[in-house]
C-alpha atoms as a PDB file:
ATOM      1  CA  UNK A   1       0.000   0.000   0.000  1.00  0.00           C
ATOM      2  CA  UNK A   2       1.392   3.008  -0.753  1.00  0.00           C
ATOM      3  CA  UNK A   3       1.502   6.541   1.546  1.00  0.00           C
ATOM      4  CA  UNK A   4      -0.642   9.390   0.873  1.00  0.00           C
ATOM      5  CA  UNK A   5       1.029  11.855  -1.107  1.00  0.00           C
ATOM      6  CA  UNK A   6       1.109  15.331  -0.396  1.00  0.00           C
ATOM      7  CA  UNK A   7       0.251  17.656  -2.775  1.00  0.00           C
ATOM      8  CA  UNK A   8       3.249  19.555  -4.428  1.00  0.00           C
ATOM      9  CA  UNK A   9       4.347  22.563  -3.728  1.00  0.00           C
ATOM     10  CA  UNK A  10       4.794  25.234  -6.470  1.00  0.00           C
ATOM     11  CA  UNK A  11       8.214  26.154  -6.772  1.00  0.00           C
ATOM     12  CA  UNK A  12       8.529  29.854  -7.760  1.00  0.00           C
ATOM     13  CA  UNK A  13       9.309  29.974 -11.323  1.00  0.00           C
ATOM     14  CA  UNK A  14      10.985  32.748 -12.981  1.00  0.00           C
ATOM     15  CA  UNK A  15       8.586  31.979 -16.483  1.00  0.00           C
ATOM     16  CA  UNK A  16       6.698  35.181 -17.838  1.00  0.00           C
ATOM     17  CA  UNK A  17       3.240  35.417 -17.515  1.00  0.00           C
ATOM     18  CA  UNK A  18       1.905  36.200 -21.203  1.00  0.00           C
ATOM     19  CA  UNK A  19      -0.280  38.917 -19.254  1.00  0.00           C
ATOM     20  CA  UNK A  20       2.926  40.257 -18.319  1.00  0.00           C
ATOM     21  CA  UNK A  21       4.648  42.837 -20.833  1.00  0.00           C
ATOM     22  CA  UNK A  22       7.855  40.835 -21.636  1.00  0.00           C
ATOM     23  CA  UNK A  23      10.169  44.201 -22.304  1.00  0.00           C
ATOM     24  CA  UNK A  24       9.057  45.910 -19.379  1.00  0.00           C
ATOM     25  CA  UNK A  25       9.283  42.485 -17.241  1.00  0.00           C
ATOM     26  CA  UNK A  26      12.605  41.128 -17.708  1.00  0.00           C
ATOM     27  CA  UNK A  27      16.001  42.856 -15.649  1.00  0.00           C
ATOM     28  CA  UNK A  28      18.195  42.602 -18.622  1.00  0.00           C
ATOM     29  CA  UNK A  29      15.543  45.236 -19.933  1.00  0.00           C
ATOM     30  CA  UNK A  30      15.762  47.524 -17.699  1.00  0.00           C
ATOM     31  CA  UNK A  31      17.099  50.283 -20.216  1.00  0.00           C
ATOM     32  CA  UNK A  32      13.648  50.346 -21.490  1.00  0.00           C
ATOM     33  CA  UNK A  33      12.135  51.289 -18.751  1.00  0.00           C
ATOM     34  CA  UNK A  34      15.018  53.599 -17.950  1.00  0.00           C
ATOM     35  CA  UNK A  35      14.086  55.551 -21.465  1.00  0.00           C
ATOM     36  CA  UNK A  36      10.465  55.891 -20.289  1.00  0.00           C
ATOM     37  CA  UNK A  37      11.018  57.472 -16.763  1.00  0.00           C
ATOM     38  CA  UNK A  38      12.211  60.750 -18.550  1.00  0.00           C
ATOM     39  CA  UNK A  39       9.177  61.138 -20.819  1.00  0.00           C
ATOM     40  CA  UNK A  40       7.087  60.383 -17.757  1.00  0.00           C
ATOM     41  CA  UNK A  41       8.365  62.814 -15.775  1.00  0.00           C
ATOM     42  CA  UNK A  42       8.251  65.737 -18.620  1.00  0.00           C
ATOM     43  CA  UNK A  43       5.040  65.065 -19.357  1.00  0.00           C
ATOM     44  CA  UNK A  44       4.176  65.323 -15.458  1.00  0.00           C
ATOM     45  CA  UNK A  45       5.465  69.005 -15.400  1.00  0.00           C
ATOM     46  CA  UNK A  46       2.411  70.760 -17.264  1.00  0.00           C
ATOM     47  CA  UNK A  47       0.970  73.440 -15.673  1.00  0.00           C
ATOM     48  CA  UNK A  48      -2.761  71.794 -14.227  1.00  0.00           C
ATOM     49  CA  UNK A  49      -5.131  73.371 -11.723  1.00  0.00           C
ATOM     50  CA  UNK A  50      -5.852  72.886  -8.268  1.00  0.00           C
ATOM     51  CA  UNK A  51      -9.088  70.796  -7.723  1.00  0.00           C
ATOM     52  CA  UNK A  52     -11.132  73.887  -6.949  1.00  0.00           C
ATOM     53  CA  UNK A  53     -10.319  75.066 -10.378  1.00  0.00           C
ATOM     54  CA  UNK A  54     -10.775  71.988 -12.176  1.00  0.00           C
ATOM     55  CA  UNK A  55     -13.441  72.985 -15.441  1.00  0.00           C
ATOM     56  CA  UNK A  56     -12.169  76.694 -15.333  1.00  0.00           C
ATOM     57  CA  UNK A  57     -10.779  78.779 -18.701  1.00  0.00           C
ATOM     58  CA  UNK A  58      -7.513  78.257 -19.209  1.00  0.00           C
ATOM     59  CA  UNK A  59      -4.983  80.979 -20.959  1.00  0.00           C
ATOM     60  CA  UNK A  60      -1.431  81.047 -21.451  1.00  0.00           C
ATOM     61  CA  UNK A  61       0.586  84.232 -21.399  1.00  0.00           C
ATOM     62  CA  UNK A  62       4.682  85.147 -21.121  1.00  0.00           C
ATOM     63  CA  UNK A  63       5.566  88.575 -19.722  1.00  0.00           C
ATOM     64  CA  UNK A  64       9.451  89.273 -19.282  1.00  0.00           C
ATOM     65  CA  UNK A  65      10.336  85.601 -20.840  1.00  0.00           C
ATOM     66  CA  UNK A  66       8.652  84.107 -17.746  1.00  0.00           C
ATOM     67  CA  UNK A  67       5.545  81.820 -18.991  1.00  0.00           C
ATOM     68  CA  UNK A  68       2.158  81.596 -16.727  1.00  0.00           C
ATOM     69  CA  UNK A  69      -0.737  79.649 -16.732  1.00  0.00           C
ATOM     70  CA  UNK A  70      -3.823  81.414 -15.418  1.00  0.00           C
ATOM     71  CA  UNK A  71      -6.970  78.917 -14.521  1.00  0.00           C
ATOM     72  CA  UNK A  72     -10.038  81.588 -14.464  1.00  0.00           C
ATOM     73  CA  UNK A  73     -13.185  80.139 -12.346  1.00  0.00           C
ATOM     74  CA  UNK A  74     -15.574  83.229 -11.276  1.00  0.00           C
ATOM     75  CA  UNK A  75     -14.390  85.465  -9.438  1.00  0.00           C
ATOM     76  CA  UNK A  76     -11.324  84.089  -8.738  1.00  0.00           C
ATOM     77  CA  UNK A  77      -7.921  82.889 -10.491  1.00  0.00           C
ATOM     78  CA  UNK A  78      -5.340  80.375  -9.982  1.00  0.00           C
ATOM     79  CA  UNK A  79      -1.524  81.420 -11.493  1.00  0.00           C
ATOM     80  CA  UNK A  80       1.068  78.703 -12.440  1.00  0.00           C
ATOM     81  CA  UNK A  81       4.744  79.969 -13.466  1.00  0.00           C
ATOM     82  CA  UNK A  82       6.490  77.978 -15.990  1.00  0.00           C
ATOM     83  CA  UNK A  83      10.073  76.939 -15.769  1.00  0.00           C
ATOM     84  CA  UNK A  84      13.129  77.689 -12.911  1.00  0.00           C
ATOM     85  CA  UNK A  85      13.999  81.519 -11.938  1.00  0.00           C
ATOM     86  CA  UNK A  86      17.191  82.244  -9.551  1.00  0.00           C
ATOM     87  CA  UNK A  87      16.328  83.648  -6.707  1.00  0.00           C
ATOM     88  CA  UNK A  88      17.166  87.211  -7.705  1.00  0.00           C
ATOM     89  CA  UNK A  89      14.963  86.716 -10.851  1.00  0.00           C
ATOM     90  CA  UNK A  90      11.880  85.944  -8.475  1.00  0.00           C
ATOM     91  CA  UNK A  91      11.618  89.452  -7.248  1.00  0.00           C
ATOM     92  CA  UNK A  92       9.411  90.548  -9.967  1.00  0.00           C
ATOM     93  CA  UNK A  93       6.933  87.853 -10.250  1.00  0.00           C
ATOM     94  CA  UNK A  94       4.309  88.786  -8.177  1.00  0.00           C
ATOM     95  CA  UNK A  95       3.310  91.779 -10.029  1.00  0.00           C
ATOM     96  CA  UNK A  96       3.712  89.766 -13.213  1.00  0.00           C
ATOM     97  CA  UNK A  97       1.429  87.466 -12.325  1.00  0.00           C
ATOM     98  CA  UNK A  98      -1.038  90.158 -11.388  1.00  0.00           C
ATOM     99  CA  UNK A  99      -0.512  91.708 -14.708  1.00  0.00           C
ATOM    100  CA  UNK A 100      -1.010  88.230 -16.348  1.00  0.00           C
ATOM    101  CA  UNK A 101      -4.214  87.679 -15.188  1.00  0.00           C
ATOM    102  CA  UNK A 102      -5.370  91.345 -16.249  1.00  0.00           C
ATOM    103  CA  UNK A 103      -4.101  90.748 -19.527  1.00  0.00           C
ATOM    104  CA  UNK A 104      -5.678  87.107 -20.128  1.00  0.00           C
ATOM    105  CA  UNK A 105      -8.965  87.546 -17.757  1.00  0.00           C
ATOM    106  CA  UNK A 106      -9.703  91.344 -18.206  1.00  0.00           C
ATOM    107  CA  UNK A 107     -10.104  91.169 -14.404  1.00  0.00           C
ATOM    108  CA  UNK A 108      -8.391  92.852 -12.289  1.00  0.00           C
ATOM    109  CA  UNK A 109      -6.935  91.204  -9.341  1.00  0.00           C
ATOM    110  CA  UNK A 110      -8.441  92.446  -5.703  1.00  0.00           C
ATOM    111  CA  UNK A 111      -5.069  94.426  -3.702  1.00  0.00           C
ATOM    112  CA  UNK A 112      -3.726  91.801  -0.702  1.00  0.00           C
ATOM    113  CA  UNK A 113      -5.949  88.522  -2.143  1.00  0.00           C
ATOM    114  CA  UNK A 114      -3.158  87.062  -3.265  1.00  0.00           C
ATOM    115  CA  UNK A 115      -2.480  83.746  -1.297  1.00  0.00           C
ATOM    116  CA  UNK A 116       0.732  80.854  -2.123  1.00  0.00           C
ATOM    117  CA  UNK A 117       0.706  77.215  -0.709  1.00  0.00           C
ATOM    118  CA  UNK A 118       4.179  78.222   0.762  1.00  0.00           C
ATOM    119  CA  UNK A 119       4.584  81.454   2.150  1.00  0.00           C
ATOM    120  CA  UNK A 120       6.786  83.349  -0.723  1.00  0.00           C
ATOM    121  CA  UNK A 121       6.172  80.962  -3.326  1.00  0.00           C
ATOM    122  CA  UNK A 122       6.496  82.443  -6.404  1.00  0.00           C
ATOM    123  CA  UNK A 123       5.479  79.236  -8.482  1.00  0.00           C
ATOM    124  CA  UNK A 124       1.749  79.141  -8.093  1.00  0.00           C
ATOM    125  CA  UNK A 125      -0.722  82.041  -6.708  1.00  0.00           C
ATOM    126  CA  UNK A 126      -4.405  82.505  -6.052  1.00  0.00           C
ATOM    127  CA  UNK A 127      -6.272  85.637  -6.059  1.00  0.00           C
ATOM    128  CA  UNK A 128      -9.826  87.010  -5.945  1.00  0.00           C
ATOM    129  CA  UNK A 129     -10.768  89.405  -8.702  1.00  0.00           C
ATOM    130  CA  UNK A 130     -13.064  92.112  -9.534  1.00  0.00           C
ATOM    131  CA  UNK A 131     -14.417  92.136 -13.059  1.00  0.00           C
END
């Protein structure tokens, strides 16, 4: 009489899974994925509004070589900047972005509603205007 096997266990198996997307799976292939992270990561760096502003207009305007993205919902406006500024070159942003939302919008921003995530941030703004 013979003993009761055991089932076997399932070795891990270094096989690819046809679900699996071979050149992204294997190590060897790793430059692949190396080549994608850079795409990725450009395409990650548009300007895109805060959920608050989500449906709002959209313009694009570049004052002084310095490129902003205004998202108009209302009465109020969301700035992006574009690109890197030294910190001397950040000075003058503030009244830029004023001046590019009175230039895309036609509104004119309300004095001291500006507000930043970061106090000082010249990167991304919000302000209340009066149209």
């Amino acid at each position: 009489m013979r003993n009761v096997h055991k089932p076997r266990r399932r070795r891990f198996s270094l096989r690819l899974r046809p679900e699996i997307n071979p050149p992204l799976s294997i190590q060897r292939d790793s430059l692949v994925m190396k080549r994608l992270i850079l795409p990725l990561l450009l395409t990650a760096c548009g300007a895109s509004p805060a959920p608050q502003f989500f449906g709002s207009a959209r313009h694009e305007v570049t004052l002084d070589g310095i490129t902003f993205v205004i998202f108009q919902k209302g009465d109020r406006a969301e700035v992006v900047r574009l690109g890197y500024l030294t910190r001397t070159e950040r000075a003058s942003v503030p009244d830029l972005m004023k001046q590019a939302i009175l230039a895309t919008t036609g509104c004119q921003p309300v004095p001291g509603s500006m507000i930043t995530g970061l106090p000082g941030d010249t990167g991304e703004a919000r302000f209340r205007l009066k149209c």
